[in-house]
Protein backbone atom coordinates (compact mmCIF):
# COMPACT_ATOMS: atom_id res chain seq x y z
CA UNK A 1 90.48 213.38 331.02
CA UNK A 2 87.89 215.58 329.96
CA UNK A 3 86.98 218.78 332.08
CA UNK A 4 83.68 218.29 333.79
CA UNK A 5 83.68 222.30 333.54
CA UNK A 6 83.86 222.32 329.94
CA UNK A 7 80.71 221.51 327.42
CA UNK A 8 81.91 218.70 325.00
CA UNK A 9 80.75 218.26 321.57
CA UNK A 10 81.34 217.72 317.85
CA UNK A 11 84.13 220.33 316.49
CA UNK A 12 83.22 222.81 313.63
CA UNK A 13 84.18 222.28 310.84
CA UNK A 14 87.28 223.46 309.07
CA UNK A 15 86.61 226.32 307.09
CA UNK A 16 88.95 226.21 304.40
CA UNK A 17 90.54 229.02 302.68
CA UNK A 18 92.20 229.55 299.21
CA UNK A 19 96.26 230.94 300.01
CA UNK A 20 95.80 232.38 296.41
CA UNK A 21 92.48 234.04 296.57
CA UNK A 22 93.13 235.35 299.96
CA UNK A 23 96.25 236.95 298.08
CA UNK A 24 94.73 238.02 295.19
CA UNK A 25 91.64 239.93 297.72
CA UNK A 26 94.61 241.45 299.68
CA UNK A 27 96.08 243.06 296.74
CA UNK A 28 93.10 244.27 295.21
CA UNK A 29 92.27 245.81 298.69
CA UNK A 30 95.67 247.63 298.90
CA UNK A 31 94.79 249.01 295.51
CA UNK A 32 91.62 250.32 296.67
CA UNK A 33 93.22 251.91 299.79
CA UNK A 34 95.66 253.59 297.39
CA UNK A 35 92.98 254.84 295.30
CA UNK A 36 90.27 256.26 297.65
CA UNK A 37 93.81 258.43 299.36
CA UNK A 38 94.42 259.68 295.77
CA UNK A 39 90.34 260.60 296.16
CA UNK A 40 91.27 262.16 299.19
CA UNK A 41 94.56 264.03 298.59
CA UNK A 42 93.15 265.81 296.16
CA UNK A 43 89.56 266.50 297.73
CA UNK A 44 91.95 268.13 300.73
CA UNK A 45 93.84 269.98 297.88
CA UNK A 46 97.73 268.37 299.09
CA UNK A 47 98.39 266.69 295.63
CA UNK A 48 98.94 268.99 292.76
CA UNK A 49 97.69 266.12 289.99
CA UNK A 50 93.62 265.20 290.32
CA UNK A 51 94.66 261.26 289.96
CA UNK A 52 91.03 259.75 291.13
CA UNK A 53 89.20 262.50 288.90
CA UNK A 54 91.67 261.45 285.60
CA UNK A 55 91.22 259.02 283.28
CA UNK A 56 93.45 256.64 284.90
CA UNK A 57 91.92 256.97 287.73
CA UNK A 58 88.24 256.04 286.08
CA UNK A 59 90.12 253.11 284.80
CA UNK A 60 91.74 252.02 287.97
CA UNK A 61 88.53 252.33 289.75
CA UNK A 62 86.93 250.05 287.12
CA UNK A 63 89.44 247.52 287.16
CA UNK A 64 89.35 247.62 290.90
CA UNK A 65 85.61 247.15 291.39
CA UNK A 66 85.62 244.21 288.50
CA UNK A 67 88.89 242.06 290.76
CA UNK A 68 86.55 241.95 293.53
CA UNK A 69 83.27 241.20 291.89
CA UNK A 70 85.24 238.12 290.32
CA UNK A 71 86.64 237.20 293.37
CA UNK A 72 83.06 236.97 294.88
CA UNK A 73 82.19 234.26 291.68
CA UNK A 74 85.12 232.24 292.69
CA UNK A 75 84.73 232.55 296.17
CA UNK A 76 80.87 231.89 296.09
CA UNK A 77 81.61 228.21 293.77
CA UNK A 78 84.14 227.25 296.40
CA UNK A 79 81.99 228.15 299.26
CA UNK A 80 79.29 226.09 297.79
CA UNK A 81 81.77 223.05 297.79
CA UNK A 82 82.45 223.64 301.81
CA UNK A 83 80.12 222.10 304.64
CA UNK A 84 77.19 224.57 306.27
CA UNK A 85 77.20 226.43 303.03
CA UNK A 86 73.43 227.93 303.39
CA UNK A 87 73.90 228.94 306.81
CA UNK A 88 77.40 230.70 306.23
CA UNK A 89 76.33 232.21 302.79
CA UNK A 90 73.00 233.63 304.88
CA UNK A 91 75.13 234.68 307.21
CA UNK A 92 77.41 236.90 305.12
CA UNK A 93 75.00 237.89 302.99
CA UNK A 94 72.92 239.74 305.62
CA UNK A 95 76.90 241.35 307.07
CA UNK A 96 77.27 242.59 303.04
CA UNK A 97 73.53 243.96 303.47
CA UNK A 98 73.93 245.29 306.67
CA UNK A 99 76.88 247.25 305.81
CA UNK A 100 75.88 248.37 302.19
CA UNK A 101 72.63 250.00 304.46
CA UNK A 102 74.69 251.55 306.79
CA UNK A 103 77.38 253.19 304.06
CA UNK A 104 73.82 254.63 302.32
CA UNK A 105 72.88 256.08 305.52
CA UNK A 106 75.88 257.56 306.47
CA UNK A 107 76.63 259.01 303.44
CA UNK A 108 73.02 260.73 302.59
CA UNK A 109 73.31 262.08 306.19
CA UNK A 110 76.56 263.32 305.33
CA UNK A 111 76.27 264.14 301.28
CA UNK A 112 73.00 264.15 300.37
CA UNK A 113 73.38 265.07 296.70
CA UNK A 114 75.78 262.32 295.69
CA UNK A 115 75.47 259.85 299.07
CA UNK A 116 75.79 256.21 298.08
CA UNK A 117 72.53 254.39 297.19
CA UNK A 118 74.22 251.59 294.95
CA UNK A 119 78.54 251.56 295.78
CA UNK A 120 80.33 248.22 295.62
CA UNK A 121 78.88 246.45 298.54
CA UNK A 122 75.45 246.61 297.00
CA UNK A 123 76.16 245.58 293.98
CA UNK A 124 78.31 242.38 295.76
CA UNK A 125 74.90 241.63 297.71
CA UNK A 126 72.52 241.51 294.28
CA UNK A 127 75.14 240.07 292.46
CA UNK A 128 75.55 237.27 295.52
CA UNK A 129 71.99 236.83 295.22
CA UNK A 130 71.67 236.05 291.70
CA UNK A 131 74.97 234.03 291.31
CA UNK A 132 73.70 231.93 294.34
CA UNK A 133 70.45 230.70 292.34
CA UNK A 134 72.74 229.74 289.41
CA UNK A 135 75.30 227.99 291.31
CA UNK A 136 74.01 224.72 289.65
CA UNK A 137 74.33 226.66 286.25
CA UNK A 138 76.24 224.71 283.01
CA UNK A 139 79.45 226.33 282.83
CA UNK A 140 78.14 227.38 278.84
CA UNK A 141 75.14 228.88 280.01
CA UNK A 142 77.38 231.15 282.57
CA UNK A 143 79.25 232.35 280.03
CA UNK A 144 76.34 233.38 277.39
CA UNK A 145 74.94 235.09 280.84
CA UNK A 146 77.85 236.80 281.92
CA UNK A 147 79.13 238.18 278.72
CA UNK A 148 75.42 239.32 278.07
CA UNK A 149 75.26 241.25 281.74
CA UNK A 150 78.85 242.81 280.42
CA UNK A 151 77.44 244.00 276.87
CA UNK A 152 74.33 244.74 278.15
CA UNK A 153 74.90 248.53 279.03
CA UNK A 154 76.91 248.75 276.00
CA UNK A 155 72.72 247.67 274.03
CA UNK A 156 70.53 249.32 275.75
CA UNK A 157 70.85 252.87 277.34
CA UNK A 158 67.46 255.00 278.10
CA UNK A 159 66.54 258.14 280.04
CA UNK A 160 63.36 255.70 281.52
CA UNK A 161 65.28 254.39 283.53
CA UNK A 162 67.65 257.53 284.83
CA UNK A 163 65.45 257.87 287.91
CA UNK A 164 66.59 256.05 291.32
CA UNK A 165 64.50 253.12 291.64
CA UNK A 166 65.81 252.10 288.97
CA UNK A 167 69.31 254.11 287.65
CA UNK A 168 71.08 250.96 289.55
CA UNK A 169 70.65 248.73 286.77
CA UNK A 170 73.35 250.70 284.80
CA UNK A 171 71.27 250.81 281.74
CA UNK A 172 70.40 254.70 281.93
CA UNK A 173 70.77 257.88 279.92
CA UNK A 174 72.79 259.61 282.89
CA UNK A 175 75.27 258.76 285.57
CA UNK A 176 73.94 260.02 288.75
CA UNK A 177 75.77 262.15 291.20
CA UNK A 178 77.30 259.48 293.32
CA UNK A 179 80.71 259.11 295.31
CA UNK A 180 80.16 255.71 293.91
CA UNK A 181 78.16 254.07 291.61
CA UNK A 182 78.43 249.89 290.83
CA UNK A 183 76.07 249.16 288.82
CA UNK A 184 74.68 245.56 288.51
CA UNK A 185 75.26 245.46 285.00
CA UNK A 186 77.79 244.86 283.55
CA UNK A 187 78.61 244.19 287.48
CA UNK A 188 77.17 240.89 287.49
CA UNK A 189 79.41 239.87 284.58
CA UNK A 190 82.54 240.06 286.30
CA UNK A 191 80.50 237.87 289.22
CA UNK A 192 79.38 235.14 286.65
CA UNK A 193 82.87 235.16 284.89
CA UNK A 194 84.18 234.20 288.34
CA UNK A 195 82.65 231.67 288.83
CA UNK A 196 83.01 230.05 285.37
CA UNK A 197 86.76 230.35 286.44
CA UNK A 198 86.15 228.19 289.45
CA UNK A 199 83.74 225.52 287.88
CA UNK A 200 86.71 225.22 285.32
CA UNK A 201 89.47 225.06 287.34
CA UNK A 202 88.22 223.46 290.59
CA UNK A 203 86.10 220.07 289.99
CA UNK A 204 84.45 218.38 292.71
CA UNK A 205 87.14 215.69 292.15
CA UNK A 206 89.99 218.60 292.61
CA UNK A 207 88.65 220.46 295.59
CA UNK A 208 90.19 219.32 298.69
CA UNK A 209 93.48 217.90 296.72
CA UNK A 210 93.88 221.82 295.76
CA UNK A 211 92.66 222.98 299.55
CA UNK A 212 95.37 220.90 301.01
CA UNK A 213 98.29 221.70 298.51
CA UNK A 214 97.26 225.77 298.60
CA UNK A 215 97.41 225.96 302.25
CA UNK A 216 100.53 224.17 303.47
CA UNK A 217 103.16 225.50 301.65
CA UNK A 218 107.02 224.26 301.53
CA UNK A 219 108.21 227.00 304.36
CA UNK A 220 106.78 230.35 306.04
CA UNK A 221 105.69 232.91 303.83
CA UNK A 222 107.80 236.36 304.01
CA UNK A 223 106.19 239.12 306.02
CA UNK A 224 105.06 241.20 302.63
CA UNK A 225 103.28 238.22 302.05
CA UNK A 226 101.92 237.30 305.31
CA UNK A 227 100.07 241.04 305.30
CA UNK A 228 98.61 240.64 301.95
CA UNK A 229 96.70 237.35 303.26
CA UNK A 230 95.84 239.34 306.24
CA UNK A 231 94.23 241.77 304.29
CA UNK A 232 92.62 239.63 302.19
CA UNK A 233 91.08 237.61 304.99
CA UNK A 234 89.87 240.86 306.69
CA UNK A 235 88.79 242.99 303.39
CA UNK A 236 85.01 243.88 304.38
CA UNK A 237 86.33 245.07 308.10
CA UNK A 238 89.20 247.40 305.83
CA UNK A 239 86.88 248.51 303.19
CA UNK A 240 84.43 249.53 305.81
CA UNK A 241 87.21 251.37 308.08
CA UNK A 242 89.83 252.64 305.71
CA UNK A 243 88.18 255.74 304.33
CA UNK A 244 86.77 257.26 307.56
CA UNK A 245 90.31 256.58 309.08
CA UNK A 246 91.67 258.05 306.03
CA UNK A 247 89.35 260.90 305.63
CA UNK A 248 89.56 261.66 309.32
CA UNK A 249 92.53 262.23 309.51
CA UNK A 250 92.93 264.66 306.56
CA UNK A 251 90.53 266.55 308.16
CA UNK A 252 92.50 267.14 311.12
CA UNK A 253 95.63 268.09 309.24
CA UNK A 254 93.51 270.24 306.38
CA UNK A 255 90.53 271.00 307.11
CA UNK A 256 88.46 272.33 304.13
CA UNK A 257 85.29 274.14 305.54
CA UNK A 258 86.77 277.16 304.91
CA UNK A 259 86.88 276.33 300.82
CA UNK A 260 83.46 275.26 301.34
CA UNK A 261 82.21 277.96 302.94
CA UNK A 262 83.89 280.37 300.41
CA UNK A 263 82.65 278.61 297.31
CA UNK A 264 79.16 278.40 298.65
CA UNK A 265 79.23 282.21 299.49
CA UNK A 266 80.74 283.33 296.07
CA UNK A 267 78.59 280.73 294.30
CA UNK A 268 75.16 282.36 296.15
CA UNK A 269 76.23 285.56 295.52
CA UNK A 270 76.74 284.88 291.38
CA UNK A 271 73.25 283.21 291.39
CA UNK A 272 70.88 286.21 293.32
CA UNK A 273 72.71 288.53 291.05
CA UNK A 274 71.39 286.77 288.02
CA UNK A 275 67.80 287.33 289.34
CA UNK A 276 67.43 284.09 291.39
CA UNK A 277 65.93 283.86 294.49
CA UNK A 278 67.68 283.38 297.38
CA UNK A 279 65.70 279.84 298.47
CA UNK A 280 66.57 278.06 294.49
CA UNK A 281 70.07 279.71 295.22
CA UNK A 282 70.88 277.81 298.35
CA UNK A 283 70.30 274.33 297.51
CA UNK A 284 71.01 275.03 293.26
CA UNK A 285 74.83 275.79 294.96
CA UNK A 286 75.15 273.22 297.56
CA UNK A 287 74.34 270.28 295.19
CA UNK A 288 76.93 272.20 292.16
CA UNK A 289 79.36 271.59 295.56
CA UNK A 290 78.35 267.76 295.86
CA UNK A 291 78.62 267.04 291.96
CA UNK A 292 82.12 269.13 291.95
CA UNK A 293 83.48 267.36 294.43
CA UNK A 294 82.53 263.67 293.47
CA UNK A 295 83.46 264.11 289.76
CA UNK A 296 86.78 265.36 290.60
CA UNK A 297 86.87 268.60 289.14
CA UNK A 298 86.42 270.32 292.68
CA UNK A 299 89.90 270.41 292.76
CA UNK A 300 90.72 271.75 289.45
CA UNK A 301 88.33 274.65 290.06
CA UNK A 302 89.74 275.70 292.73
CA UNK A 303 93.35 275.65 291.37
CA UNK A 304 91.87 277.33 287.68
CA UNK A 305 93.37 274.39 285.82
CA UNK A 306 89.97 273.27 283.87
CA UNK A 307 89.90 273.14 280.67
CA UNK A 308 87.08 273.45 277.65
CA UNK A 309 85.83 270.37 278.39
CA UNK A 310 85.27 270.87 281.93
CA UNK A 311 83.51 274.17 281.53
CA UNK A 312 80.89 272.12 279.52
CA UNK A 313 80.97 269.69 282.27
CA UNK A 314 80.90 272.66 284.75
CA UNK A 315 77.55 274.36 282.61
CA UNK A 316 75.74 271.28 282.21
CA UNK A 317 76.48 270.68 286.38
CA UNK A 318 75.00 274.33 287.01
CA UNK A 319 71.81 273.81 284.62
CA UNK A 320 70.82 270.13 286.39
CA UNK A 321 71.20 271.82 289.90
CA UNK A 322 69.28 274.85 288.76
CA UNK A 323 66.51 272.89 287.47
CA UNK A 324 66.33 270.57 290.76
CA UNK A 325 65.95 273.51 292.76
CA UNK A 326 63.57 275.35 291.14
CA UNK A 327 61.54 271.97 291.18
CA UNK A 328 62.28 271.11 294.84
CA UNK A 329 60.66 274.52 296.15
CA UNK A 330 57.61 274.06 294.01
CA UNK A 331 56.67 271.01 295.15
């Protein structure tokens, strides 16, 4: 008999979930986790090897950010397949939004001259957006569009559109000073490519034969396992967490003010002994700070490894934070 104290009514529907692609999310975020505490181990100067500033590290960090923006293709075909699909898709949308606001907050309150104005998350959100009015999209005209959003950066590159209303496109000059930087192209690409993956390998006619063989396997899964599809099934609360966790905690064990504070004193002290004034000095050195430490060669300075090509790098960094200066106190 039925509870007169409990409300009765028609159960929600089952919202299914891909074993695979919950796997495939979990390991992509355990790669980013591993990444962003390379990023960290060397911002707190413990590793002796800049990993997230090297070449590999460009490249993992690439490879990274293009596994998840496929995953949200596949994921946003299947979705489109399940029941309540416009209220769930609204719903998450406005989470992605909400938390792509709050990382550009944080991080301009924090790092003004390299906060986060277009990271992963916002990119995911545009993306989301687009791929959701071409959901009924031929699989052929997907392609043509996502290898197009993949070349297009590759086509067209102009200063016009290096300033920040616009500089998320990807299609500028010059990379801003960012602690991270998706761009929407060729961003969208790996979006679109996803979900010409799913149209292709999940018909309507497959959908629920697939849903019911992926998520009942033959006996338990082994723990390693198990905490992969956790992660996967929890990846916007751990993207959202790990780094302050992270980057707490090295603060605790190693702090670096006192680098900071050094390297701001020496660096005013260089520049009013050139014959600049003391107000250009103080934010020209603060933002050479913010651009050393998000390209990776904060690290390097400090340990006098850099080499020719990172004095360039290091020149070019002081002339661009010069000139912003000296325009910021005219205005």
């Amino acid at each position: 008999m039925t509870s007169i104290f409990r409300k009765t009514g028609p159960a929600a529907p089952r919202i299914h979930r891909f074993a695979g692609l919950d796997l495939a999310r979990g390991l992509a975020v355990i790669a980013m986790v591993l990444y962003h505490l390379s990023w960290d181990l060397g911002y707190f100067h413990v590793s002796p090897v800049e990993l997230a500033g090297s070449p590999l590290g460009h490249l993992s960090a690439h490879v990274i950010a293009t596994v998840f923006l496929g995953l949200v293709g596949i994921s946003l075909v299947l979705a489109h397949k399940a029941t309540q699909f416009e209220a769930r898709f609204r719903r998450r949308l406005a989470l992605i939004g909400a938390s792509a606001a709050a990382i550009s907050l944080i991080t301009y309150l924090m790092m003004t001259e390299s906060w986060i104005f277009f990271g992963i998350l916002h990119c995911i959100f545009v993306s989301s957006l687009i791929g959701y009015m071409l959901l009924n999209a031929s699989v052929p005209l997907l392609i043509v569009l996502s290898f197009s959003a993949a070349l297009l950066p590759v086509l067209v590159s102009t200063a016009q559109l290096d300033p920040l209303p616009l500089v998320w496109l990807g299609l500028s000059d010059n990379l801003p000073a960012t602690n991270d930087f998706a761009p929407l192209f060729p961003g969208l690409g790996a979006v679109l490519a996803g979900m010409v993956l799913a149209k292709l390998k999940w018909p309507n006619t497959d959908i629920a034969f697939s849903f019911a063989n992926d998520n009942t396997p033959l006996r338990p899964a082994p723990p390693l396992k198990r905490g992969l599809l956790w992660c996967g099934r929890h990846s916007l609360a751990i993207y959202l967490l790990h780094q302050p966790v992270l980057f707490g905690a090295f603060m605790l064990a190693h702090p670096v003010e006192p680098v900071n504070t050094h390297f701001e004193t020496e660096c005013q002290s260089q520049c009013v002994s050139l014959g600049t004034a003391q107000n250009i000095c103080i934010p020209a050195c603060d933002c050479m700070k913010q651009r050393l430490q998000s390209s990776g060669l904060w690290t390097k300075m400090l340990r006098g490894t850099m080499n020719a090509d990172d004095q360039t790098h290091l020149s070019e960094m002081a002339l661009v934070c010069g000139e912003s200066a000296r325009d910021a106190t005219t205005e």
